[in-house]
PDB file of N, CA and C in Angstrom:
ATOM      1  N   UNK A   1       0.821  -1.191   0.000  1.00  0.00           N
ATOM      2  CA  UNK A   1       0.000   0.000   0.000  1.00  0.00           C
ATOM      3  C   UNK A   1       0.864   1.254   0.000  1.00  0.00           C
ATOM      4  N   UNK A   2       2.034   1.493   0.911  1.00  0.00           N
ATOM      5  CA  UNK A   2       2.950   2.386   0.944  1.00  0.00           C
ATOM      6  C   UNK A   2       3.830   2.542  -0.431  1.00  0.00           C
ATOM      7  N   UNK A   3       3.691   1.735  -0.849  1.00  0.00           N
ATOM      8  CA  UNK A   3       4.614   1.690  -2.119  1.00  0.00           C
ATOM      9  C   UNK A   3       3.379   2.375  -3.481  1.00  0.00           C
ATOM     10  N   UNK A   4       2.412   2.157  -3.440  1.00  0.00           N
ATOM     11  CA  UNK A   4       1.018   2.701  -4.219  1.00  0.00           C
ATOM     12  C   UNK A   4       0.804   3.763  -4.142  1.00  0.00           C
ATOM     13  N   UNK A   5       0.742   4.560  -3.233  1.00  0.00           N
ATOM     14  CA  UNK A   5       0.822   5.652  -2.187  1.00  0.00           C
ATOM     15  C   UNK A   5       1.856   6.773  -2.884  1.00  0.00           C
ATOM     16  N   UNK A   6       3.302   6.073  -2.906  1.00  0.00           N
ATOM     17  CA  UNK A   6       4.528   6.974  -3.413  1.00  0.00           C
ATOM     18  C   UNK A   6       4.053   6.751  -4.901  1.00  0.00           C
ATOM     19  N   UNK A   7       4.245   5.846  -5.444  1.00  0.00           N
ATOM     20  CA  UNK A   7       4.186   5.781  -6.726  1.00  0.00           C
ATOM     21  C   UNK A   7       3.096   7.147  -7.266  1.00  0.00           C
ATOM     22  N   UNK A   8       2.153   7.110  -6.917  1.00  0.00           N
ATOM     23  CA  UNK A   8       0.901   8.042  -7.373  1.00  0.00           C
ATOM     24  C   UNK A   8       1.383   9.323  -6.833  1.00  0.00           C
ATOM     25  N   UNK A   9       2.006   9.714  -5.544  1.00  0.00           N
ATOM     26  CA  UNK A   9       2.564  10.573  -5.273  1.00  0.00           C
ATOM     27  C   UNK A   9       3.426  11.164  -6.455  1.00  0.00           C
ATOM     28  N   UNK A  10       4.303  10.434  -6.946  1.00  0.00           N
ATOM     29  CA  UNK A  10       5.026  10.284  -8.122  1.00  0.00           C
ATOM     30  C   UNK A  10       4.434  10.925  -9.210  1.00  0.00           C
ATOM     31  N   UNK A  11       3.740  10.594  -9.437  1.00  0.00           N
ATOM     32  CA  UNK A  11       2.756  10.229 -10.742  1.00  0.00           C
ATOM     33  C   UNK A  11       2.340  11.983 -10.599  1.00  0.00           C
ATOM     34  N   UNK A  12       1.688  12.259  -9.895  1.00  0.00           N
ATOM     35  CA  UNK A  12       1.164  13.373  -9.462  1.00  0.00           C
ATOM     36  C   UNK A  12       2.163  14.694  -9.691  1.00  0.00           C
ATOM     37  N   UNK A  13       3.439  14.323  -9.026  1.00  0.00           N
ATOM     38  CA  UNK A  13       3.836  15.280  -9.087  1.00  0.00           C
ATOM     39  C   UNK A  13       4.720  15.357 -10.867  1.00  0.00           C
ATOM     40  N   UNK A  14       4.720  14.187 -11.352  1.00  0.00           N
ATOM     41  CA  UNK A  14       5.035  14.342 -12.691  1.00  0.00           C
ATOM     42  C   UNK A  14       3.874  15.312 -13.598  1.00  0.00           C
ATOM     43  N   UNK A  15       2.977  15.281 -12.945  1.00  0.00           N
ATOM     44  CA  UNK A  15       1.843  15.715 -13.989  1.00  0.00           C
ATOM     45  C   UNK A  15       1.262  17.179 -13.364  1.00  0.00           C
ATOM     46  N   UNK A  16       3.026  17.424 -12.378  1.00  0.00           N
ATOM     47  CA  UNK A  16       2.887  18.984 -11.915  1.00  0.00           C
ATOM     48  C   UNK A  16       1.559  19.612 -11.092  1.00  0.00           C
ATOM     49  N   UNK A  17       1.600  18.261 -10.336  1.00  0.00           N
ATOM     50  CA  UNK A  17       0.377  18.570  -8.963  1.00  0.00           C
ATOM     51  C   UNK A  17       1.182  18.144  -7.907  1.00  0.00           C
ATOM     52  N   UNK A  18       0.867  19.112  -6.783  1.00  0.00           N
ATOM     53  CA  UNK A  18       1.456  18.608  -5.182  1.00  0.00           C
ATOM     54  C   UNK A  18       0.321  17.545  -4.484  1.00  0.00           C
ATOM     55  N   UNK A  19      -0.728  17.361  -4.832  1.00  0.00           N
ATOM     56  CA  UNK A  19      -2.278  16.788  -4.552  1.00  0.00           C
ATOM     57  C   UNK A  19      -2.293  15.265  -5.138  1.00  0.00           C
ATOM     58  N   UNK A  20      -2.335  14.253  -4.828  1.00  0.00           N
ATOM     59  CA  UNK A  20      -2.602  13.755  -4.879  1.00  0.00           C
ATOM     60  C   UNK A  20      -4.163  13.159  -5.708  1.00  0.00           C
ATOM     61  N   UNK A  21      -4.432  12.613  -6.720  1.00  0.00           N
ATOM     62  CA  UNK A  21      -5.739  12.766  -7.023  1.00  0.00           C
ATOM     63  C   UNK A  21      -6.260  11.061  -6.816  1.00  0.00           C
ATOM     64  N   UNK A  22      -7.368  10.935  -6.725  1.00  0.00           N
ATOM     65  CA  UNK A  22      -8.483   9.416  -6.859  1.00  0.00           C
ATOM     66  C   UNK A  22      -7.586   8.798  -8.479  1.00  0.00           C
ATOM     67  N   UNK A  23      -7.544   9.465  -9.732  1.00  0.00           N
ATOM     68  CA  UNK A  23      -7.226   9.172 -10.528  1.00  0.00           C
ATOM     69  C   UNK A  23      -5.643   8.952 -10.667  1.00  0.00           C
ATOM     70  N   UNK A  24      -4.634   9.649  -9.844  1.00  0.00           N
ATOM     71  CA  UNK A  24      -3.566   9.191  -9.885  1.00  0.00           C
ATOM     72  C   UNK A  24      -3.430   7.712  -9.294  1.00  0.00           C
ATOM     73  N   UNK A  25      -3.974   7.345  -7.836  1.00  0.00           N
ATOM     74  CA  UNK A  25      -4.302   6.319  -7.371  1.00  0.00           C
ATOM     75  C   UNK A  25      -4.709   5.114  -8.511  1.00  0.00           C
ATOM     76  N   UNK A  26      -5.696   5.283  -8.845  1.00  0.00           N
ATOM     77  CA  UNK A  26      -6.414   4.293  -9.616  1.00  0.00           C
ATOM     78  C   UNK A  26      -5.298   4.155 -11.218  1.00  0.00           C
ATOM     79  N   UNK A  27      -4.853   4.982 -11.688  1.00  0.00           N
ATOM     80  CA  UNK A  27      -3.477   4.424 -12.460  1.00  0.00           C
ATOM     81  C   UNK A  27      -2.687   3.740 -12.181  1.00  0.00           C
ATOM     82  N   UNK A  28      -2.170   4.309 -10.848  1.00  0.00           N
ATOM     83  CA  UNK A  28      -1.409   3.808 -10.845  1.00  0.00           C
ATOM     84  C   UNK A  28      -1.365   1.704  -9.990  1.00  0.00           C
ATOM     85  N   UNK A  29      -2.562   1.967  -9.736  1.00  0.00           N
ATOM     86  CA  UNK A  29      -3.183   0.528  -9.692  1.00  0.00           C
ATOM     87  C   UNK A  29      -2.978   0.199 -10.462  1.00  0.00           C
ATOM     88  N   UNK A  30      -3.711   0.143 -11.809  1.00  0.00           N
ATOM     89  CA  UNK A  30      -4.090  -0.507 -12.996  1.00  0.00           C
ATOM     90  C   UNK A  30      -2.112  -0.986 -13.269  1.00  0.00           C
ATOM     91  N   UNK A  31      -1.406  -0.173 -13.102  1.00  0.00           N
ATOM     92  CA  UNK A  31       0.121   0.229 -14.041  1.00  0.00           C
ATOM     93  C   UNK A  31       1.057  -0.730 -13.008  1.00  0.00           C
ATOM     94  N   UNK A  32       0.655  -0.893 -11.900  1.00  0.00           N
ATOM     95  CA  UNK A  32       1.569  -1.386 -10.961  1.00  0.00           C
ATOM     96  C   UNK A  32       1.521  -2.801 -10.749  1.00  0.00           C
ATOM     97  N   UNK A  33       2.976  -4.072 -11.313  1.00  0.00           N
ATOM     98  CA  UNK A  33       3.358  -4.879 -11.772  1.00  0.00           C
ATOM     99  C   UNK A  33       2.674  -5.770 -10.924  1.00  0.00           C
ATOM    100  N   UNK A  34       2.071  -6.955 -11.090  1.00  0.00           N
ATOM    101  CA  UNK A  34       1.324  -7.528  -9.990  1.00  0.00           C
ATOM    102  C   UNK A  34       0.630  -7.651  -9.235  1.00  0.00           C
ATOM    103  N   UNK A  35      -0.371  -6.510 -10.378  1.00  0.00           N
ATOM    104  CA  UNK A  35      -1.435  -5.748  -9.499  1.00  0.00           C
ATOM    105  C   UNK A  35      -2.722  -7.087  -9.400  1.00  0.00           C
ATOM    106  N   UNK A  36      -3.286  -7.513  -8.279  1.00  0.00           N
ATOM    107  CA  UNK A  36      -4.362  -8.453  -8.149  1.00  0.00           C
ATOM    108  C   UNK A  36      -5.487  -7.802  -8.907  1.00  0.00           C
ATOM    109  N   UNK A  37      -5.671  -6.194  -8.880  1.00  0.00           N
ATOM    110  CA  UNK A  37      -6.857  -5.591  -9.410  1.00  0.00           C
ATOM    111  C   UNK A  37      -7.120  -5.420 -10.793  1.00  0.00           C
ATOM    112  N   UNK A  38      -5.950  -5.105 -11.326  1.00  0.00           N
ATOM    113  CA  UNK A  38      -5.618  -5.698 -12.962  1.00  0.00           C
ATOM    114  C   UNK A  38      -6.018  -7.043 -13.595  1.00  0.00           C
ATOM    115  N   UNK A  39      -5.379  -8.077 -12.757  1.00  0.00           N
ATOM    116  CA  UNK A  39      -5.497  -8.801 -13.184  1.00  0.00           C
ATOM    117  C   UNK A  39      -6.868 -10.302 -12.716  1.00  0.00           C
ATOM    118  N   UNK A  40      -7.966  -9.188 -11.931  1.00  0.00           N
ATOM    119  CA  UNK A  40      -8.846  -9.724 -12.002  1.00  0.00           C
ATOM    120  C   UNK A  40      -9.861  -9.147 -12.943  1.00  0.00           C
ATOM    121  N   UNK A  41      -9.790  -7.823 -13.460  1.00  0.00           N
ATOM    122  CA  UNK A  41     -10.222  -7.270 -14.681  1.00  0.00           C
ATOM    123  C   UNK A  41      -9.736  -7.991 -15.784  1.00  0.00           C
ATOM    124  N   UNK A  42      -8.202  -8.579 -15.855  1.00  0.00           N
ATOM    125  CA  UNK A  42      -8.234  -9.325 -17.199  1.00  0.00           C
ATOM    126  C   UNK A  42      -8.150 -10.308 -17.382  1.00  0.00           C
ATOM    127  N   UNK A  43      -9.187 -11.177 -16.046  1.00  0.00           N
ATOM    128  CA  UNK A  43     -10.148 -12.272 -16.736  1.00  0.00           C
ATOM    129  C   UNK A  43     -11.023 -12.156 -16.643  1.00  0.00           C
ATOM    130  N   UNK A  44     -11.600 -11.393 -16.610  1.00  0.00           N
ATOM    131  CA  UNK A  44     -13.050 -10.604 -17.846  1.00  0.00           C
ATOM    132  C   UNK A  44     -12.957 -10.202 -19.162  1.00  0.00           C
ATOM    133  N   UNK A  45     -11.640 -10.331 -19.111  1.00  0.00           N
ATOM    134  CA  UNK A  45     -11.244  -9.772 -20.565  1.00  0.00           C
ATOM    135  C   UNK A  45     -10.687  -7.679 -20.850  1.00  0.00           C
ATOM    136  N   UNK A  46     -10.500  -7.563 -19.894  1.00  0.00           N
ATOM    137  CA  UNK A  46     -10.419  -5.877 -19.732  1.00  0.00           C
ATOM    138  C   UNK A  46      -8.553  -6.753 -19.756  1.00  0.00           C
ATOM    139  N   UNK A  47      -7.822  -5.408 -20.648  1.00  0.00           N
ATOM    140  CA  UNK A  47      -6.593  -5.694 -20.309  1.00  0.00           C
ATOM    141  C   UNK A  47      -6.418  -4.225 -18.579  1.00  0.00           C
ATOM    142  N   UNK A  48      -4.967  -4.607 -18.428  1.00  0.00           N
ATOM    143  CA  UNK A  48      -4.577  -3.500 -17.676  1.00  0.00           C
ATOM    144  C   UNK A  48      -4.143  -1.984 -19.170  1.00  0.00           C
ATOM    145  N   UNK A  49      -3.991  -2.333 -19.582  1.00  0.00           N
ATOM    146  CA  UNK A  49      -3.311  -1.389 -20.898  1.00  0.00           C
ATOM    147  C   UNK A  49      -4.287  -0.445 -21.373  1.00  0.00           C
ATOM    148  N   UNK A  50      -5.968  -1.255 -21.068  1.00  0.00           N
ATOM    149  CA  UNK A  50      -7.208  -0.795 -21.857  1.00  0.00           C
ATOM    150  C   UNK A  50      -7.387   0.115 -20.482  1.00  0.00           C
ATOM    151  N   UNK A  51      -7.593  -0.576 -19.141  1.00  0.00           N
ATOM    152  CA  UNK A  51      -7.995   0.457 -18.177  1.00  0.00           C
ATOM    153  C   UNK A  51      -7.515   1.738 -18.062  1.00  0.00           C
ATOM    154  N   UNK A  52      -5.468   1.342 -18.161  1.00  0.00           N
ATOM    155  CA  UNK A  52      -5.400   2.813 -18.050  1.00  0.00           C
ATOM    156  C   UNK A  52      -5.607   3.318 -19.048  1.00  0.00           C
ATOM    157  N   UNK A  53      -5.419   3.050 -19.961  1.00  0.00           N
ATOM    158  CA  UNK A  53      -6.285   4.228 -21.008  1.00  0.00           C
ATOM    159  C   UNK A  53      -6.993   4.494 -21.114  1.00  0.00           C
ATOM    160  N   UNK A  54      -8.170   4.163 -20.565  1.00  0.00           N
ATOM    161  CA  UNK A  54      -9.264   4.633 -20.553  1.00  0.00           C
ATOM    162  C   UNK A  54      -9.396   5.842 -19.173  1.00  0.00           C
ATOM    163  N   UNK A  55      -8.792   5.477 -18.197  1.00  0.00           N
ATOM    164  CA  UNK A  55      -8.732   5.846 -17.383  1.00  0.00           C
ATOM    165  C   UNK A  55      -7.891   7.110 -17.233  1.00  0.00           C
ATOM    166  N   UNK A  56      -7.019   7.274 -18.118  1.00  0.00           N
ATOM    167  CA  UNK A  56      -6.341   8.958 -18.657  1.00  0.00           C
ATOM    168  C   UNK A  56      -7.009   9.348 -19.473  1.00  0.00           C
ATOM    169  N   UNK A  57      -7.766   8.762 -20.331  1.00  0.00           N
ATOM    170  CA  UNK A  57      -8.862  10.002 -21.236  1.00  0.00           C
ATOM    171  C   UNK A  57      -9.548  10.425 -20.444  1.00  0.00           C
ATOM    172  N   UNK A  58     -10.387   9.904 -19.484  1.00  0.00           N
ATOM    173  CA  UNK A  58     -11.246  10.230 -18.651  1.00  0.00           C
ATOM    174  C   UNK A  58     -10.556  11.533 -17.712  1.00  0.00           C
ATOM    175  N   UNK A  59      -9.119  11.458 -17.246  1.00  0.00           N
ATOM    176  CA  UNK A  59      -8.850  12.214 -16.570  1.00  0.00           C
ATOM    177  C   UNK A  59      -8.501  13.315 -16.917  1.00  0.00           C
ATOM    178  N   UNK A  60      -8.380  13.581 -18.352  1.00  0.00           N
ATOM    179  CA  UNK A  60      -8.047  14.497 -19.248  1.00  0.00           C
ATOM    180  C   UNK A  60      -9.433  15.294 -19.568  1.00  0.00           C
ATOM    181  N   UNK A  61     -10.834  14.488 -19.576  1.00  0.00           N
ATOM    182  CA  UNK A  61     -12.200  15.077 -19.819  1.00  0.00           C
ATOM    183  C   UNK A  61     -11.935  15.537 -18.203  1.00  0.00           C
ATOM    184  N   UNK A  62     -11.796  15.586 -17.348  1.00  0.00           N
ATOM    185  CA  UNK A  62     -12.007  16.603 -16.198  1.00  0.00           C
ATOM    186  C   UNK A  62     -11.513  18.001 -16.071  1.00  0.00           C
ATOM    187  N   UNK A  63     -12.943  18.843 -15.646  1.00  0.00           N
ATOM    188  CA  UNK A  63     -13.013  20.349 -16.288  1.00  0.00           C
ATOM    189  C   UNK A  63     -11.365  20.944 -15.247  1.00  0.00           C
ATOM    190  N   UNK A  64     -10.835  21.686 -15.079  1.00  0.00           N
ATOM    191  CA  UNK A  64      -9.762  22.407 -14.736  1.00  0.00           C
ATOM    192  C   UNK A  64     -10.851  23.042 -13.358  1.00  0.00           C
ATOM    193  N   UNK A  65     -10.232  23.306 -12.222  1.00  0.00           N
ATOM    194  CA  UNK A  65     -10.869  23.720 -11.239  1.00  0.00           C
ATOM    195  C   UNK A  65     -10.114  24.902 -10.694  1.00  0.00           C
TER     196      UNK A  65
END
């Protein structure tokens, strides 16, 4: 969890936020090697590759606040 935590921390501040967002989190789920949550989405057939992408367009449709 601590390691999920930094990573998105990471993530966040790559994408030039000090904040932390729900959507950095949830990337960096989908992105993170051995993820159980990934890879119970892809046996449903969802890859991890499809989530996050879907999951950065989506974060990209969010209005600027």
């Amino acid at each position: 969890m601590i390691r999920l935590v930094r990573d998105a921390h990471g993530r966040a501040c790559d994408c030039g936020r000090g904040v932390v967002t729900p959507m950095d989190l949830l990337i960096t789920l989908f992105t993170t090697p051995n993820s159980i949550v990934a890879e119970c989405f892809e046996r449903i057939g969802v890859t991890a590759a499809k989530l996050t992408e879907l999951a950065v367009l989506a974060e990209r449709d969010v209005p600027a606040q």
